[in-house]
C-alpha atoms as a PDB file:
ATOM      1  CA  UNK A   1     -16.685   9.267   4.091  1.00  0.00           C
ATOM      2  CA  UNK A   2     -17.888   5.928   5.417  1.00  0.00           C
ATOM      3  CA  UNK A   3     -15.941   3.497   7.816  1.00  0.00           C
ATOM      4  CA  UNK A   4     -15.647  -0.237   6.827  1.00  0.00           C
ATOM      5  CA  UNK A   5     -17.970  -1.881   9.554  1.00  0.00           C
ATOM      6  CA  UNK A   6     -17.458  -5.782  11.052  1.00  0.00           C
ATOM      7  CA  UNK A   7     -20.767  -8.027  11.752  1.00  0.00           C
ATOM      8  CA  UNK A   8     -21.560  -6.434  14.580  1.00  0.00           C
ATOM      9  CA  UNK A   9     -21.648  -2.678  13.619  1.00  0.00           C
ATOM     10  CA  UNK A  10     -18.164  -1.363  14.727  1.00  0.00           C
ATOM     11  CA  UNK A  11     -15.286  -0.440  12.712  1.00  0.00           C
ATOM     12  CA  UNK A  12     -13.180  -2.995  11.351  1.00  0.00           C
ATOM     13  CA  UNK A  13      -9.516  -2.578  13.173  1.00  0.00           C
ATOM     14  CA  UNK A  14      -6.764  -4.359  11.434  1.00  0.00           C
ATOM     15  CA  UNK A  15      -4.186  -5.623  14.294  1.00  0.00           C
ATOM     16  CA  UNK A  16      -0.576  -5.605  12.875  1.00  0.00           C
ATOM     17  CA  UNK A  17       2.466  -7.493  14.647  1.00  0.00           C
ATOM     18  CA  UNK A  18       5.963  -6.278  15.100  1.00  0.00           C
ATOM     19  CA  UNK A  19       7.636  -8.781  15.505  1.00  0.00           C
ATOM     20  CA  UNK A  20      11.139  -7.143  16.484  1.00  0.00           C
ATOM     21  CA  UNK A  21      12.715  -3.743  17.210  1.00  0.00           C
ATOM     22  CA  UNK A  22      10.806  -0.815  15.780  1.00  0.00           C
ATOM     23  CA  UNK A  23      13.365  -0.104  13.447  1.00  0.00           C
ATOM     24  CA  UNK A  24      14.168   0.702   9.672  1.00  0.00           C
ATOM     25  CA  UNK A  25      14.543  -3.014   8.621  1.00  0.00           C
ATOM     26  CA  UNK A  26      11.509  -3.923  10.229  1.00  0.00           C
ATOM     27  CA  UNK A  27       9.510  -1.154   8.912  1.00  0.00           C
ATOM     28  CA  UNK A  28      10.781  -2.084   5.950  1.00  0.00           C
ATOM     29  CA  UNK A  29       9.383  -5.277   6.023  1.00  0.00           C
ATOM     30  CA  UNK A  30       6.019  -4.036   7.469  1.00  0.00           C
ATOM     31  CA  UNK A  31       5.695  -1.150   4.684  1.00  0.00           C
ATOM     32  CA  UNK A  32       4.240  -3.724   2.343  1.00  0.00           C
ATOM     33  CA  UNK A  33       1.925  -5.192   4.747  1.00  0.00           C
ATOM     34  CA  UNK A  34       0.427  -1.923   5.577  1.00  0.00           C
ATOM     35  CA  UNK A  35       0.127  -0.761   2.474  1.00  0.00           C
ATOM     36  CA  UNK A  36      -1.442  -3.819   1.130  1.00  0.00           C
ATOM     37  CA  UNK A  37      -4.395  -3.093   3.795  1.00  0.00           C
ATOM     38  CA  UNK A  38      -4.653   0.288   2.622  1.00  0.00           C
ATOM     39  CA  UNK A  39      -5.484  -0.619  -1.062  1.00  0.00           C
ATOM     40  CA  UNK A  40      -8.013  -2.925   0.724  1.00  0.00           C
ATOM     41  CA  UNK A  41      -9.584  -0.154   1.795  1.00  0.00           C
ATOM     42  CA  UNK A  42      -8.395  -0.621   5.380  1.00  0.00           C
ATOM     43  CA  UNK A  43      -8.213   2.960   7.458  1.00  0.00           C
ATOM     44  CA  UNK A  44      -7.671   1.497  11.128  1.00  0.00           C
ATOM     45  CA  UNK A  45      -4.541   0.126  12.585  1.00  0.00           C
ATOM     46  CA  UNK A  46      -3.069  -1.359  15.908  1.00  0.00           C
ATOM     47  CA  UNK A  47       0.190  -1.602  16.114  1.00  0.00           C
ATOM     48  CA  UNK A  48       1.098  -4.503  18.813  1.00  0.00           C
ATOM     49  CA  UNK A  49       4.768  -3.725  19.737  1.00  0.00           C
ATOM     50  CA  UNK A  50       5.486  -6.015  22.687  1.00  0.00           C
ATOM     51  CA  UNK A  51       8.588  -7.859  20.981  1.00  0.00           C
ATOM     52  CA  UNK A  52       9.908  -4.478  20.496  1.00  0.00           C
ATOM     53  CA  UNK A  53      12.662  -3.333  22.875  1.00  0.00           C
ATOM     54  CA  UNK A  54      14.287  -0.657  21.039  1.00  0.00           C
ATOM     55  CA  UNK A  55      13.276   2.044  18.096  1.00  0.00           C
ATOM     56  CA  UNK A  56      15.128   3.904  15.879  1.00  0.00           C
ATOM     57  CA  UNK A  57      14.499   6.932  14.179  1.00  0.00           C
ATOM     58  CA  UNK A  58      14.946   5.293  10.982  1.00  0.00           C
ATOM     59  CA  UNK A  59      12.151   3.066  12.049  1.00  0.00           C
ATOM     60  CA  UNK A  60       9.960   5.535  13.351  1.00  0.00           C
ATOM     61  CA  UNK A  61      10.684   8.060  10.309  1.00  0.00           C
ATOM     62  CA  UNK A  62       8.909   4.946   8.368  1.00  0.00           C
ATOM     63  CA  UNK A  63       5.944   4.736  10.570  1.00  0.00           C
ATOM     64  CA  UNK A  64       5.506   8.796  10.952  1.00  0.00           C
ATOM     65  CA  UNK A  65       5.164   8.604   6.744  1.00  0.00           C
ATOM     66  CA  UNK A  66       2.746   5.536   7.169  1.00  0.00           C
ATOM     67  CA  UNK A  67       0.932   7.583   9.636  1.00  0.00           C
ATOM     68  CA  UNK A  68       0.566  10.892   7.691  1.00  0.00           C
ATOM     69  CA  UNK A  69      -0.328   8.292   4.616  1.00  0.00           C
ATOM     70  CA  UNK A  70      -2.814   6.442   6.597  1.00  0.00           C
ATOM     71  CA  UNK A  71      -4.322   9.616   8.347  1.00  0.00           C
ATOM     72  CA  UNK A  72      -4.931  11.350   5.130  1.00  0.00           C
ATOM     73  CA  UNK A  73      -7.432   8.402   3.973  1.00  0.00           C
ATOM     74  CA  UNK A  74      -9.112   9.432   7.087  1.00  0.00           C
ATOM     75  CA  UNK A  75      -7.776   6.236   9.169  1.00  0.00           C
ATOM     76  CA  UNK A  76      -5.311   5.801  11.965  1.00  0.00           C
ATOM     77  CA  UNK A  77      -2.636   3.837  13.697  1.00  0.00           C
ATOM     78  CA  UNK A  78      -2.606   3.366  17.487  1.00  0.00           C
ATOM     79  CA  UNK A  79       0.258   1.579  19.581  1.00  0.00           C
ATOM     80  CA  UNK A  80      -0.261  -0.665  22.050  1.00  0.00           C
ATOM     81  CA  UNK A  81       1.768  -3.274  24.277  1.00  0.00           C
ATOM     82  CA  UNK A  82       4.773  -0.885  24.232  1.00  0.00           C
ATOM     83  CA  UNK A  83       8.174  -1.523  26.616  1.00  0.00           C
ATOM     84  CA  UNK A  84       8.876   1.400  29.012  1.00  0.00           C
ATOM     85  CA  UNK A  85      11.962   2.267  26.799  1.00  0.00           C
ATOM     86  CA  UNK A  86      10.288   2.165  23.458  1.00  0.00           C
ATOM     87  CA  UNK A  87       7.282   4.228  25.441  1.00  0.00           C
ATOM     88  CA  UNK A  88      10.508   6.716  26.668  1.00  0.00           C
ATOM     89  CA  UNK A  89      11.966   7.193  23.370  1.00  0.00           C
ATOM     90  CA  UNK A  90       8.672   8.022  21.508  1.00  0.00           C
ATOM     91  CA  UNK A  91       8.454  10.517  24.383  1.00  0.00           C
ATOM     92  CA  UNK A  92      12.066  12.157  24.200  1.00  0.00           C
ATOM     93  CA  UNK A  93      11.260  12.903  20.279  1.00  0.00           C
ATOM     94  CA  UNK A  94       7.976  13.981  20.739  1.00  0.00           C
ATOM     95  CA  UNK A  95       5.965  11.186  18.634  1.00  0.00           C
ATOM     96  CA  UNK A  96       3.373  10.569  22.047  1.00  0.00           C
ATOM     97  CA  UNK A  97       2.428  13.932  20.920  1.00  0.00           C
ATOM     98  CA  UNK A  98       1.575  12.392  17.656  1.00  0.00           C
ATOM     99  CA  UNK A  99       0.617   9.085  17.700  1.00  0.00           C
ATOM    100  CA  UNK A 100      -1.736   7.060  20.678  1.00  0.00           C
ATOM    101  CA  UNK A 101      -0.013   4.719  22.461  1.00  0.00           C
ATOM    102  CA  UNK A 102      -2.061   1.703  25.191  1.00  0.00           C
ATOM    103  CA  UNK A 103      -0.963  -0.766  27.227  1.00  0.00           C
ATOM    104  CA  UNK A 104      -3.289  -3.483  25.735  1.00  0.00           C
ATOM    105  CA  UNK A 105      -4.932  -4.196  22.194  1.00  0.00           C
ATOM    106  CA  UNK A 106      -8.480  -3.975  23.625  1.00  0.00           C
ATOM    107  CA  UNK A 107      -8.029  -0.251  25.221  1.00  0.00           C
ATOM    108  CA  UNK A 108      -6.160   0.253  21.717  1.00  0.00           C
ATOM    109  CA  UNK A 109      -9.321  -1.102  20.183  1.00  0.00           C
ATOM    110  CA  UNK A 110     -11.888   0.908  22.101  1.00  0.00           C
ATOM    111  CA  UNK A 111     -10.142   4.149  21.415  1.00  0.00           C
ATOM    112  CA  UNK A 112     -11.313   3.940  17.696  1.00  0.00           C
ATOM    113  CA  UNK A 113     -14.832   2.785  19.323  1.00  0.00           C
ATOM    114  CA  UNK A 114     -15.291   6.554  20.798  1.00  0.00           C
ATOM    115  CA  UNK A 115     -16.949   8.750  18.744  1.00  0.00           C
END
């Protein structure tokens, strides 16, 4: 199992934009995007957040499958940049038990930096 490197040695960590509510129409739209990574051989994701001020479970039904997907190609997806009520909601369902969630990109990014 080998990780995809960058120039300088560390693991390449694609940065993905939501650019609305975390929710099944979105998800919809980022499905593709994701994916398209993926068959690039891409295994780790941020997922910036900050325009989103509401989820759905819809939505996060979506990401959960891209997660599982993601995580059995021996990658991951970490949040960052979330609103207090997205950050509540992923916490009333249980998903902060599940996925890693940061208040900025480059925490985010040093989180996959830790061996």
């Amino acid at each position: 199992m080998g990780h995809r490197l960058n120039g300088n040695g560390r693991m390449a960590v694609n940065v993905v934009r939501c650019s609305g509510d975390l929710n099944a129409a979105q998800m919809v739209q980022m499905k593709p995007r994701l994916n398209r990574l993926m068959n690039q051989k891409r295994r780790f994701f941020l997922l910036d957040l900050k325009d989103a001020c509401h989820a759905d479970l819809a939505g996060l039904g979506i990401l959960v499958d891209r997660i599982r997907k993601i995580r059995s190609l021996n990658g991951d997806i970490r949040l960052f940049n979330l609103r207090p009520e997205v950050a509540e909601i992923l916490r009333m369902i249980g998903l902060n038990q599940v996925i890693s969630a940061y208040a900025t990109e480059e925490e985010a990014r040093r989180s996959f930096q830790v061996a």
